[in-house]
PDB file of N, CA and C in Angstrom:
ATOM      1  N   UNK A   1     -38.108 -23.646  -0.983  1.00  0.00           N
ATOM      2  CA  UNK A   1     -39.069 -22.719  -1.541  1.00  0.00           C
ATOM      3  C   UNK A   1     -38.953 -21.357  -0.856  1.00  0.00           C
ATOM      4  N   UNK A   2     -38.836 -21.180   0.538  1.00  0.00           N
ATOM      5  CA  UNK A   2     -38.499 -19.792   1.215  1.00  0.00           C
ATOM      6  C   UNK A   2     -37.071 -19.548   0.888  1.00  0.00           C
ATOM      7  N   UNK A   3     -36.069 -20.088   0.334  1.00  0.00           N
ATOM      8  CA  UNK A   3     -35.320 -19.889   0.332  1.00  0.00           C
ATOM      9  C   UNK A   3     -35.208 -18.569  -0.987  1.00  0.00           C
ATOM     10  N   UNK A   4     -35.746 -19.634  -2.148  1.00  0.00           N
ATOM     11  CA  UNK A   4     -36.205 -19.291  -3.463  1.00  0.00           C
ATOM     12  C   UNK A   4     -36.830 -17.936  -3.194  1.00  0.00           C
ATOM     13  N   UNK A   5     -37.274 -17.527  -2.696  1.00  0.00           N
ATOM     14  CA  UNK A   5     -38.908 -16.249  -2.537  1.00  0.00           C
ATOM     15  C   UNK A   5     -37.578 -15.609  -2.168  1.00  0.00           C
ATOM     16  N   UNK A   6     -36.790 -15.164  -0.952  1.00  0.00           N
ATOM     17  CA  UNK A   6     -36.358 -14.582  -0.208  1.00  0.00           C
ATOM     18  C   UNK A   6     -34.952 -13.885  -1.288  1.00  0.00           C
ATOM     19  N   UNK A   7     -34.642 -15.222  -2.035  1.00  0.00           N
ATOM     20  CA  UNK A   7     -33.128 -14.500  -3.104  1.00  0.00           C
ATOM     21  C   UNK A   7     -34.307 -13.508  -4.643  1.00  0.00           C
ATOM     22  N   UNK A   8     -34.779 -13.690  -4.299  1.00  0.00           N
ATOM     23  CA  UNK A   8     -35.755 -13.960  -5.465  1.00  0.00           C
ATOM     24  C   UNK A   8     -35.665 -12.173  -4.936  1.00  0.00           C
ATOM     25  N   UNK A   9     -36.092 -11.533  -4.173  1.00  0.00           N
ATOM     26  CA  UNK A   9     -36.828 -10.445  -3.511  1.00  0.00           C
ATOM     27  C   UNK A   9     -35.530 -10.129  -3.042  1.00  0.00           C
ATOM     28  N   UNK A  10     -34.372 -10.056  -2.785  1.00  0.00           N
ATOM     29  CA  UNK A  10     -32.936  -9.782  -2.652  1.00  0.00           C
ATOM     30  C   UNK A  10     -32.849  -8.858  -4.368  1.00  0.00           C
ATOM     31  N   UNK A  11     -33.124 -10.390  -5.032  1.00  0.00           N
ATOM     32  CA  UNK A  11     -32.429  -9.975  -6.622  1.00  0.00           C
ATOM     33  C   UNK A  11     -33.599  -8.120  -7.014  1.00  0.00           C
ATOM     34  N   UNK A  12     -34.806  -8.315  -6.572  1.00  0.00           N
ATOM     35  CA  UNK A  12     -35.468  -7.602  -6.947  1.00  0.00           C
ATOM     36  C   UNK A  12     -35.260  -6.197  -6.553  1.00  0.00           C
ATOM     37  N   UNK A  13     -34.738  -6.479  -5.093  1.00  0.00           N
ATOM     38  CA  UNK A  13     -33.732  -5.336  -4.418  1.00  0.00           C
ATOM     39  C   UNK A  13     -33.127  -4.771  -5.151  1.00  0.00           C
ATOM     40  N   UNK A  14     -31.499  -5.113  -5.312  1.00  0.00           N
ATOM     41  CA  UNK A  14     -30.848  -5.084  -5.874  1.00  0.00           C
ATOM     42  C   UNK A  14     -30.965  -4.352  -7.280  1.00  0.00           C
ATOM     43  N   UNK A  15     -31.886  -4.978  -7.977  1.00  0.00           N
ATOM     44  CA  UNK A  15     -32.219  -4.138  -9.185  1.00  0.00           C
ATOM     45  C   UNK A  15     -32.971  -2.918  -8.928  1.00  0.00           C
ATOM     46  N   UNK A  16     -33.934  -2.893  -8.416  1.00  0.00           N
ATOM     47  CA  UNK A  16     -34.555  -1.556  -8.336  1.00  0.00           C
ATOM     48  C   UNK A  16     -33.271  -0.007  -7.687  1.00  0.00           C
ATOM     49  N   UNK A  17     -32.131  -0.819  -6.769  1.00  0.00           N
ATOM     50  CA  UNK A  17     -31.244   0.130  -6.154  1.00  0.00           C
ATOM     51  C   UNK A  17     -30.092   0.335  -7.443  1.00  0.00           C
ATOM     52  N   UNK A  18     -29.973  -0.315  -8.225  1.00  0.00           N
ATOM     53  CA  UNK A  18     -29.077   0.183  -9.431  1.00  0.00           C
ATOM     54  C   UNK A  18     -29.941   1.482 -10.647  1.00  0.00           C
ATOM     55  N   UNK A  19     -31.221   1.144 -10.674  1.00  0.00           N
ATOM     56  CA  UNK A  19     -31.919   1.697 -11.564  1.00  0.00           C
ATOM     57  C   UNK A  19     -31.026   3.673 -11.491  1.00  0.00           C
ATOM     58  N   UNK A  20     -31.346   4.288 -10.593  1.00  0.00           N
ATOM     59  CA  UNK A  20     -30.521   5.704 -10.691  1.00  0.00           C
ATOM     60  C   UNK A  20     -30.769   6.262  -9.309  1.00  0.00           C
ATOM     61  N   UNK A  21     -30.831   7.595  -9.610  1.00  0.00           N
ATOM     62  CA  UNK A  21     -30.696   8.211  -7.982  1.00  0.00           C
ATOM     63  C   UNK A  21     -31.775   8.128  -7.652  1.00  0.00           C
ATOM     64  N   UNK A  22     -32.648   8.288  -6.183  1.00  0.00           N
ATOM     65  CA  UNK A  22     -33.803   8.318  -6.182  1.00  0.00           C
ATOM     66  C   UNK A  22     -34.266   9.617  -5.971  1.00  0.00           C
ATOM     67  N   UNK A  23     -35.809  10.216  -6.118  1.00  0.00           N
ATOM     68  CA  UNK A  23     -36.170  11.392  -5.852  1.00  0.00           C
ATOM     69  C   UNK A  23     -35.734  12.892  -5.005  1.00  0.00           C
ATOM     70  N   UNK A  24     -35.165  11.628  -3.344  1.00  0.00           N
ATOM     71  CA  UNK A  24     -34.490  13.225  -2.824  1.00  0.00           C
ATOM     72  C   UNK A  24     -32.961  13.181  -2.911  1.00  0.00           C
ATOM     73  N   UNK A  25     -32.204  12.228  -3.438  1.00  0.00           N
ATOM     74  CA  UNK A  25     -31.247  12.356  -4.319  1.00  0.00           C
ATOM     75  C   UNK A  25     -30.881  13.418  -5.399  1.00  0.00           C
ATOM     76  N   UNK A  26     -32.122  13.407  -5.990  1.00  0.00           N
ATOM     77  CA  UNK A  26     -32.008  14.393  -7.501  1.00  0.00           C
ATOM     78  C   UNK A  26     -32.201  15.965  -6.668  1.00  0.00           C
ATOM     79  N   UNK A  27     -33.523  16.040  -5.647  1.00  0.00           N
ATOM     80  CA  UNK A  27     -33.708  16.930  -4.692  1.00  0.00           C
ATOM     81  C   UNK A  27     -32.801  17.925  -4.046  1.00  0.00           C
ATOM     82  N   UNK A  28     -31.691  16.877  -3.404  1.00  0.00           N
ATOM     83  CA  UNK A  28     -30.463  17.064  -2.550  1.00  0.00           C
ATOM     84  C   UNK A  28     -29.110  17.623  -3.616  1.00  0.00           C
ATOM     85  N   UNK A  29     -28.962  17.130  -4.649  1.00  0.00           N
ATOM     86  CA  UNK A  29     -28.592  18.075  -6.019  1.00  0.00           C
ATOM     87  C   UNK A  29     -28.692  19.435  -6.249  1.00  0.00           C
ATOM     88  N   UNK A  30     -30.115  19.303  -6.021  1.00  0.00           N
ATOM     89  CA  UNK A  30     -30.431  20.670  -6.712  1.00  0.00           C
ATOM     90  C   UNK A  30     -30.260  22.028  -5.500  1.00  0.00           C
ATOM     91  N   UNK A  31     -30.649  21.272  -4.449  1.00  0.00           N
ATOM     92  CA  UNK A  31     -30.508  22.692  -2.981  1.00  0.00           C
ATOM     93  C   UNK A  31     -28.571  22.648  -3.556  1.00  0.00           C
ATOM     94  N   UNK A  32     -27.927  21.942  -3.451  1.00  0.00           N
ATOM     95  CA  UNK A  32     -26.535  22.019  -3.100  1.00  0.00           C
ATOM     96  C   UNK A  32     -25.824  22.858  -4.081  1.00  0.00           C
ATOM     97  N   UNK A  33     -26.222  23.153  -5.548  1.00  0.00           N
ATOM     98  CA  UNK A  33     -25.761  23.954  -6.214  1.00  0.00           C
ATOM     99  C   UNK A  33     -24.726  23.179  -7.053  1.00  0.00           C
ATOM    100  N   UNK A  34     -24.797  23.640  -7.993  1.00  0.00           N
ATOM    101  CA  UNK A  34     -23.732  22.939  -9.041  1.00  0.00           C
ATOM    102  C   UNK A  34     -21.789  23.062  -9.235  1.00  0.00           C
ATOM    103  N   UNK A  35     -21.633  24.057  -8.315  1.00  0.00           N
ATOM    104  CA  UNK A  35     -20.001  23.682  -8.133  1.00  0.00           C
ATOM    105  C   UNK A  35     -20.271  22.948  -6.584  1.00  0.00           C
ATOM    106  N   UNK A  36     -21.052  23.253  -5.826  1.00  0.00           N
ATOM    107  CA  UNK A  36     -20.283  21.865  -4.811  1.00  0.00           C
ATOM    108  C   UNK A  36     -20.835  20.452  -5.588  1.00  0.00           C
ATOM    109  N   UNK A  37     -22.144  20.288  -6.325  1.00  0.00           N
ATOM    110  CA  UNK A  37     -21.483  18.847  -7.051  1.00  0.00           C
ATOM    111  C   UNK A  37     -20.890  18.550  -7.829  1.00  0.00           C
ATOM    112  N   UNK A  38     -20.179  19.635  -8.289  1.00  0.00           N
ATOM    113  CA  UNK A  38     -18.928  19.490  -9.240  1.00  0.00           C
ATOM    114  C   UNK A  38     -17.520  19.318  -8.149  1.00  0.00           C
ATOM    115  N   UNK A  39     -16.876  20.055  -7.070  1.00  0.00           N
ATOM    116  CA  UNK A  39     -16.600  19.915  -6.280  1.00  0.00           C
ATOM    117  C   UNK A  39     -16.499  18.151  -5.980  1.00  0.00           C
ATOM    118  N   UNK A  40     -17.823  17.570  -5.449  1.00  0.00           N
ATOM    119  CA  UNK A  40     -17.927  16.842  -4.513  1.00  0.00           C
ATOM    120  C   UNK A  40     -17.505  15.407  -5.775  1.00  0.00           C
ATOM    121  N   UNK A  41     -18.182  15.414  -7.089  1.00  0.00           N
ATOM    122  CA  UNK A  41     -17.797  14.757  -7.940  1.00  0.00           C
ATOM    123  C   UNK A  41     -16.043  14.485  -8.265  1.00  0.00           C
ATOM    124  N   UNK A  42     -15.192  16.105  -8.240  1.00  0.00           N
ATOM    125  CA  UNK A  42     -13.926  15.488  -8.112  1.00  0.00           C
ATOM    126  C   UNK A  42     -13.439  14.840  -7.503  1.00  0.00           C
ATOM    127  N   UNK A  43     -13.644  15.269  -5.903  1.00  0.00           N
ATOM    128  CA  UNK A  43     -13.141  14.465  -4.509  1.00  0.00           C
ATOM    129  C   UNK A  43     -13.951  13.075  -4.922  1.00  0.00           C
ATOM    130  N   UNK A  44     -14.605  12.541  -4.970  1.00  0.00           N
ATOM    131  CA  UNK A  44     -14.759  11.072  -5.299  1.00  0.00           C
ATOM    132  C   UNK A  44     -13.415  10.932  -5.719  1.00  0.00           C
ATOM    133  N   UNK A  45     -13.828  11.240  -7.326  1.00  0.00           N
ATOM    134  CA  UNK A  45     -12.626  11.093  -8.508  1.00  0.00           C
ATOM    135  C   UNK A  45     -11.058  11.003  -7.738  1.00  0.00           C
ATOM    136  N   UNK A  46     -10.749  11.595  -6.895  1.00  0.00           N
ATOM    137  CA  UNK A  46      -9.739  11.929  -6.616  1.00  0.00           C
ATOM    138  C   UNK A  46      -9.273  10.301  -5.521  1.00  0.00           C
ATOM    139  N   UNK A  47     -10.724   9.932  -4.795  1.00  0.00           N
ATOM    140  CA  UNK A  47     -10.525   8.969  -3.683  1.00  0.00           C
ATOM    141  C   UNK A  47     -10.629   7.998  -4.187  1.00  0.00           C
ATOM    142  N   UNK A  48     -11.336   7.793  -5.539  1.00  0.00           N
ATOM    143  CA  UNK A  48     -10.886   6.857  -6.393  1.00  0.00           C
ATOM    144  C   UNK A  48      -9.905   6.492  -7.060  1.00  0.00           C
ATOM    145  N   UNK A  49      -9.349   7.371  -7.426  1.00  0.00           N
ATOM    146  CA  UNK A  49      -7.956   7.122  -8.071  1.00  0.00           C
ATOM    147  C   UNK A  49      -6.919   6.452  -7.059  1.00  0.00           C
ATOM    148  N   UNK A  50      -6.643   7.279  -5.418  1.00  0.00           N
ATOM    149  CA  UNK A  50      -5.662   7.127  -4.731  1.00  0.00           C
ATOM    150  C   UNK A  50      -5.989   5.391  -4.734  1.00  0.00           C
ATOM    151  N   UNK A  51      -7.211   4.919  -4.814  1.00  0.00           N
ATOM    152  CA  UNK A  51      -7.954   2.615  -4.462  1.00  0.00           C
ATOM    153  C   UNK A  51      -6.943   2.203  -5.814  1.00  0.00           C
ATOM    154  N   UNK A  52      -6.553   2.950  -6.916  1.00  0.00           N
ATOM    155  CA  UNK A  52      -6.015   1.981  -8.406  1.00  0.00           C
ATOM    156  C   UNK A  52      -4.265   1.669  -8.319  1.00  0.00           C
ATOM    157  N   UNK A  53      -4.624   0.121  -8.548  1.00  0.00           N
ATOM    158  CA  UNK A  53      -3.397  -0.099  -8.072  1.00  0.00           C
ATOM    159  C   UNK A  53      -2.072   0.501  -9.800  1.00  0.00           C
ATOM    160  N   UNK A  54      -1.678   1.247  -9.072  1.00  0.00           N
ATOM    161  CA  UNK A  54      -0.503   1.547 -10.665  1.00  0.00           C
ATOM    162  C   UNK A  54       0.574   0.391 -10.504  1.00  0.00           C
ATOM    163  N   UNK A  55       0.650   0.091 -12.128  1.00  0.00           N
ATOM    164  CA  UNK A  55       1.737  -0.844 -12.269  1.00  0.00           C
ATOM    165  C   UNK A  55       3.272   0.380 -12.257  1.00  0.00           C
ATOM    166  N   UNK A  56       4.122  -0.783 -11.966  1.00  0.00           N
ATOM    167  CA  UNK A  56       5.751   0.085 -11.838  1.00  0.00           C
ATOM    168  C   UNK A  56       5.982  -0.221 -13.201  1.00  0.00           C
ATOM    169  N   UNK A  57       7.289   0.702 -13.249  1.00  0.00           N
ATOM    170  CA  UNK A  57       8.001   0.973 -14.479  1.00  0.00           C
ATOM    171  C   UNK A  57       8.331  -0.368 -14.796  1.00  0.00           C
ATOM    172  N   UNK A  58       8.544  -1.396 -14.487  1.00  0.00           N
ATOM    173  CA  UNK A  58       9.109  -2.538 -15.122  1.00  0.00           C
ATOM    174  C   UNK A  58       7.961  -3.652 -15.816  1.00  0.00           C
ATOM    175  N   UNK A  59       6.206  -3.322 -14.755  1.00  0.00           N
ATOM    176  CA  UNK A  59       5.368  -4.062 -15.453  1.00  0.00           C
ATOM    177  C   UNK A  59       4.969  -3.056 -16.668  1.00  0.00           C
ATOM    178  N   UNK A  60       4.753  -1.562 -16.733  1.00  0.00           N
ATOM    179  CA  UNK A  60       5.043  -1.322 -17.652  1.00  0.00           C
ATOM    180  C   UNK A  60       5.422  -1.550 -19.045  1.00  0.00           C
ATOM    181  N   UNK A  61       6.410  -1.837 -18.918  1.00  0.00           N
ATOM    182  CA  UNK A  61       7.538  -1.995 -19.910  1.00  0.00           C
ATOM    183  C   UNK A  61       7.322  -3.830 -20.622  1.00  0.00           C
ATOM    184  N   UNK A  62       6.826  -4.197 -19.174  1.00  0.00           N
ATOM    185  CA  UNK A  62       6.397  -6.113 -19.994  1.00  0.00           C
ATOM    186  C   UNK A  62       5.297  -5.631 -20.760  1.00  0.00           C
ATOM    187  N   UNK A  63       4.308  -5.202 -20.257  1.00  0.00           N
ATOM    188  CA  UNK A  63       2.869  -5.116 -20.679  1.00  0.00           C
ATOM    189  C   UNK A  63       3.213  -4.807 -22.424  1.00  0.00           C
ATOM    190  N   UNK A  64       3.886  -3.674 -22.050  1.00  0.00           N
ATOM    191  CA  UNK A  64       4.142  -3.126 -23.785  1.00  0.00           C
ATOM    192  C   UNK A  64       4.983  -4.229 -24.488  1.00  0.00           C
ATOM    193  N   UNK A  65       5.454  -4.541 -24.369  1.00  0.00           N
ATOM    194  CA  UNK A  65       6.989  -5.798 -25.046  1.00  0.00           C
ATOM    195  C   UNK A  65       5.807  -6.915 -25.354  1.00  0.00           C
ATOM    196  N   UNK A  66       4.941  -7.128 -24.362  1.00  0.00           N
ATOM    197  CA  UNK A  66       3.533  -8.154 -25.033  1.00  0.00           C
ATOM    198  C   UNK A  66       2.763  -7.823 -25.790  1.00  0.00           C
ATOM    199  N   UNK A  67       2.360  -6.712 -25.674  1.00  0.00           N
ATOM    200  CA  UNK A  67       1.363  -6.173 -26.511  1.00  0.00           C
ATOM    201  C   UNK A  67       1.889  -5.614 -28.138  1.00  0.00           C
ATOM    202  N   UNK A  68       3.084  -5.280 -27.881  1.00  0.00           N
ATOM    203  CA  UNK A  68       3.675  -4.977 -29.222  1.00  0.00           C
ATOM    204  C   UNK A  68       3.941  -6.218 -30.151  1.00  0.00           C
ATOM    205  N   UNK A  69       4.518  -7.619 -29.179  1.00  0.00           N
ATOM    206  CA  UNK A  69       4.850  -8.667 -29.681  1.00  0.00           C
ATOM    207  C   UNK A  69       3.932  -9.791 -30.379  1.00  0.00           C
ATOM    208  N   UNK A  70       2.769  -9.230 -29.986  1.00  0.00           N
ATOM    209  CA  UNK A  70       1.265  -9.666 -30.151  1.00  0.00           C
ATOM    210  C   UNK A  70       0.905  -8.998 -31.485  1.00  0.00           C
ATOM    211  N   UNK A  71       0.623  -7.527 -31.130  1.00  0.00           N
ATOM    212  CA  UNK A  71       0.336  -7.078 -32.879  1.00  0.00           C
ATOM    213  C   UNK A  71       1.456  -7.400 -33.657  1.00  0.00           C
ATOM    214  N   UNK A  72       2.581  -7.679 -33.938  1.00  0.00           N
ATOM    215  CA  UNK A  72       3.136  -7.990 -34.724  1.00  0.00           C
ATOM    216  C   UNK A  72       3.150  -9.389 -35.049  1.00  0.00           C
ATOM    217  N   UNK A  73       2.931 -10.436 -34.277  1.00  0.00           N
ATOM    218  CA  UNK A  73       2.451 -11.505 -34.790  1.00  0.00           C
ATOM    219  C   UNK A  73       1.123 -11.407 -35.526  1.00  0.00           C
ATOM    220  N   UNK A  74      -0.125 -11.038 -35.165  1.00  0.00           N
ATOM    221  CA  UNK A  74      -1.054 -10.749 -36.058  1.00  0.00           C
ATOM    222  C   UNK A  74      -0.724 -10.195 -37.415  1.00  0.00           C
ATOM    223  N   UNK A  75      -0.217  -9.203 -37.289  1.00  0.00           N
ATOM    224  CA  UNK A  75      -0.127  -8.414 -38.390  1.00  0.00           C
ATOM    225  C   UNK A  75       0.714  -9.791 -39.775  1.00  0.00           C
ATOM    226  N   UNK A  76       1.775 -10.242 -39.040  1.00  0.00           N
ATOM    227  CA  UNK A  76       2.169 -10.985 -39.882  1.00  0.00           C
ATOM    228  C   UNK A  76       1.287 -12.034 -40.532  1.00  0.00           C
ATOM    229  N   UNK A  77       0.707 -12.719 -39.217  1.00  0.00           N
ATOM    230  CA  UNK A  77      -0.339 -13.868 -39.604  1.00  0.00           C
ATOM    231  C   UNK A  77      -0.923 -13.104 -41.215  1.00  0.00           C
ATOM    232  N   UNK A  78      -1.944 -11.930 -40.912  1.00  0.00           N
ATOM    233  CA  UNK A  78      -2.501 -11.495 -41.973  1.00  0.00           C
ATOM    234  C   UNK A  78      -1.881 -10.876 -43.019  1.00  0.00           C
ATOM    235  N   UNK A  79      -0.288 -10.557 -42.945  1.00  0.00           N
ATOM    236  CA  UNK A  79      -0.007 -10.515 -44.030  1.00  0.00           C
ATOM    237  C   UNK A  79       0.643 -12.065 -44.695  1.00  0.00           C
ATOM    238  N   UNK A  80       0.249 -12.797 -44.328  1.00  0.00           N
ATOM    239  CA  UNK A  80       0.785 -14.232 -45.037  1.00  0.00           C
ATOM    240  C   UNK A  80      -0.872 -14.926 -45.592  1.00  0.00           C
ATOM    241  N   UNK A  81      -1.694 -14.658 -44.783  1.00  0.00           N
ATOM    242  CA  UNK A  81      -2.933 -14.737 -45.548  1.00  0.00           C
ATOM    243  C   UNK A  81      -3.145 -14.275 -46.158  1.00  0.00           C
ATOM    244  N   UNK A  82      -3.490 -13.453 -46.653  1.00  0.00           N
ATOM    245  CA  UNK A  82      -3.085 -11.915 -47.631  1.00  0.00           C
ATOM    246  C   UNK A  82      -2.613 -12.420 -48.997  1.00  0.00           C
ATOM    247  N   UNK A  83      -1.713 -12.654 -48.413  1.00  0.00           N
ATOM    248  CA  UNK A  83      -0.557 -13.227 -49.862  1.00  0.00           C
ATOM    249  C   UNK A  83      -1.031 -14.334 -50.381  1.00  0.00           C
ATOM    250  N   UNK A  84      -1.172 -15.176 -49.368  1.00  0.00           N
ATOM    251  CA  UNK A  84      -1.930 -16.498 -50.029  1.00  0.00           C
ATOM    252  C   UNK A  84      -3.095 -16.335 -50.686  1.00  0.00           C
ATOM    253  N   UNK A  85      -4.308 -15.558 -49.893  1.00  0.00           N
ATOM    254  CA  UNK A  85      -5.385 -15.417 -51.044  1.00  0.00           C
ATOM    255  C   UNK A  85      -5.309 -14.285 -52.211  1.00  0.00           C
ATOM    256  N   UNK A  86      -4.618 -13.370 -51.985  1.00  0.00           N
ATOM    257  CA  UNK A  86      -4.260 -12.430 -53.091  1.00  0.00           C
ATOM    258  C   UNK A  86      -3.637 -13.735 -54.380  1.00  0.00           C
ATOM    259  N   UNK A  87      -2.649 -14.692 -54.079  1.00  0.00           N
ATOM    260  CA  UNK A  87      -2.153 -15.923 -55.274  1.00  0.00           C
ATOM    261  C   UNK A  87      -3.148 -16.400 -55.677  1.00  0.00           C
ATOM    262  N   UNK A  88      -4.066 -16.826 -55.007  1.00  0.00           N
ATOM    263  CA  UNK A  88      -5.471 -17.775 -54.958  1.00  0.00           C
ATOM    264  C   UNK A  88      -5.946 -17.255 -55.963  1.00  0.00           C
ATOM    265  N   UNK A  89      -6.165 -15.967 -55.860  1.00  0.00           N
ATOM    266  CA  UNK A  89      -7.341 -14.817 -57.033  1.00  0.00           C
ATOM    267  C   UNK A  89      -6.874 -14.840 -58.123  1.00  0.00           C
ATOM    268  N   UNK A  90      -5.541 -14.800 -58.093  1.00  0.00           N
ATOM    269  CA  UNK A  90      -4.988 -14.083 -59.452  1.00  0.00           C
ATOM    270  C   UNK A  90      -4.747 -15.539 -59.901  1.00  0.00           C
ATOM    271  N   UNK A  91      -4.110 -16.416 -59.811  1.00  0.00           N
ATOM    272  CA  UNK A  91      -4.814 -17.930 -60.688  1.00  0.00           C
ATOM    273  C   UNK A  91      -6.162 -18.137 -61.237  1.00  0.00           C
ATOM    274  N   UNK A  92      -7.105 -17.225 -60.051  1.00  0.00           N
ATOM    275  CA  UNK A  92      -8.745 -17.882 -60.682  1.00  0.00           C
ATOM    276  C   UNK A  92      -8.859 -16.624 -61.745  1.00  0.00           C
ATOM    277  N   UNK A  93      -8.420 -15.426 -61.768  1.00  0.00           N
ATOM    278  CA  UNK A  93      -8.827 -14.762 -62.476  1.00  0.00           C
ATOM    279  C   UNK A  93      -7.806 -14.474 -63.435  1.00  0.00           C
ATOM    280  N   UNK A  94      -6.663 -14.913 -63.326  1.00  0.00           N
ATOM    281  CA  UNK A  94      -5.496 -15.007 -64.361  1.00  0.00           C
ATOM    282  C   UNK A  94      -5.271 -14.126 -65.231  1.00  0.00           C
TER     283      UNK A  94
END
């Protein structure tokens, strides 16, 4: 039961700290001026990017050879359904 109360009031945490910025957040914004948080918004952007792992030229090149090999199986699937119920119709409506 304390266990329960204690995740319980974690979870409640948790949510209230996702909700948005808090008051001297929005505060601390506004003294700082809008190119240093434009500024400070790239440098994130920037320290984020350097964390993404890039695939090399060769996963690349699978990724696409799957993904191409994929829509073209679909595409076929539905053009063979297609055909079949396009026959279907034109018998019922002859």
């Amino acid at each position: 039961m304390v266990a329960s109360k204690k995740q319980a009031a974690e979870k409640k945490g948790a949510a209230v700290a996702q909700k948005g910025p808090s008051k001297a957040a929005k505060k601390d914004t506004k003294s700082k001026g809008r190119m240093q948080v434009i500024k400070d918004f790239f440098s994130g952007v920037k320290t984020e990017l350097k964390k993404v792992h890039w695939p090399t030229r060769r996963e690349t090149m699978v990724y696409t050879g799957v993904v191409l090999a994929t829509v073209t199986l679909v595409a076929l699937i539905i053009w063979i359904l297609d055909s079949i119920l396009s026959g279907g119709m034109s018998l019922i409506i002859g």
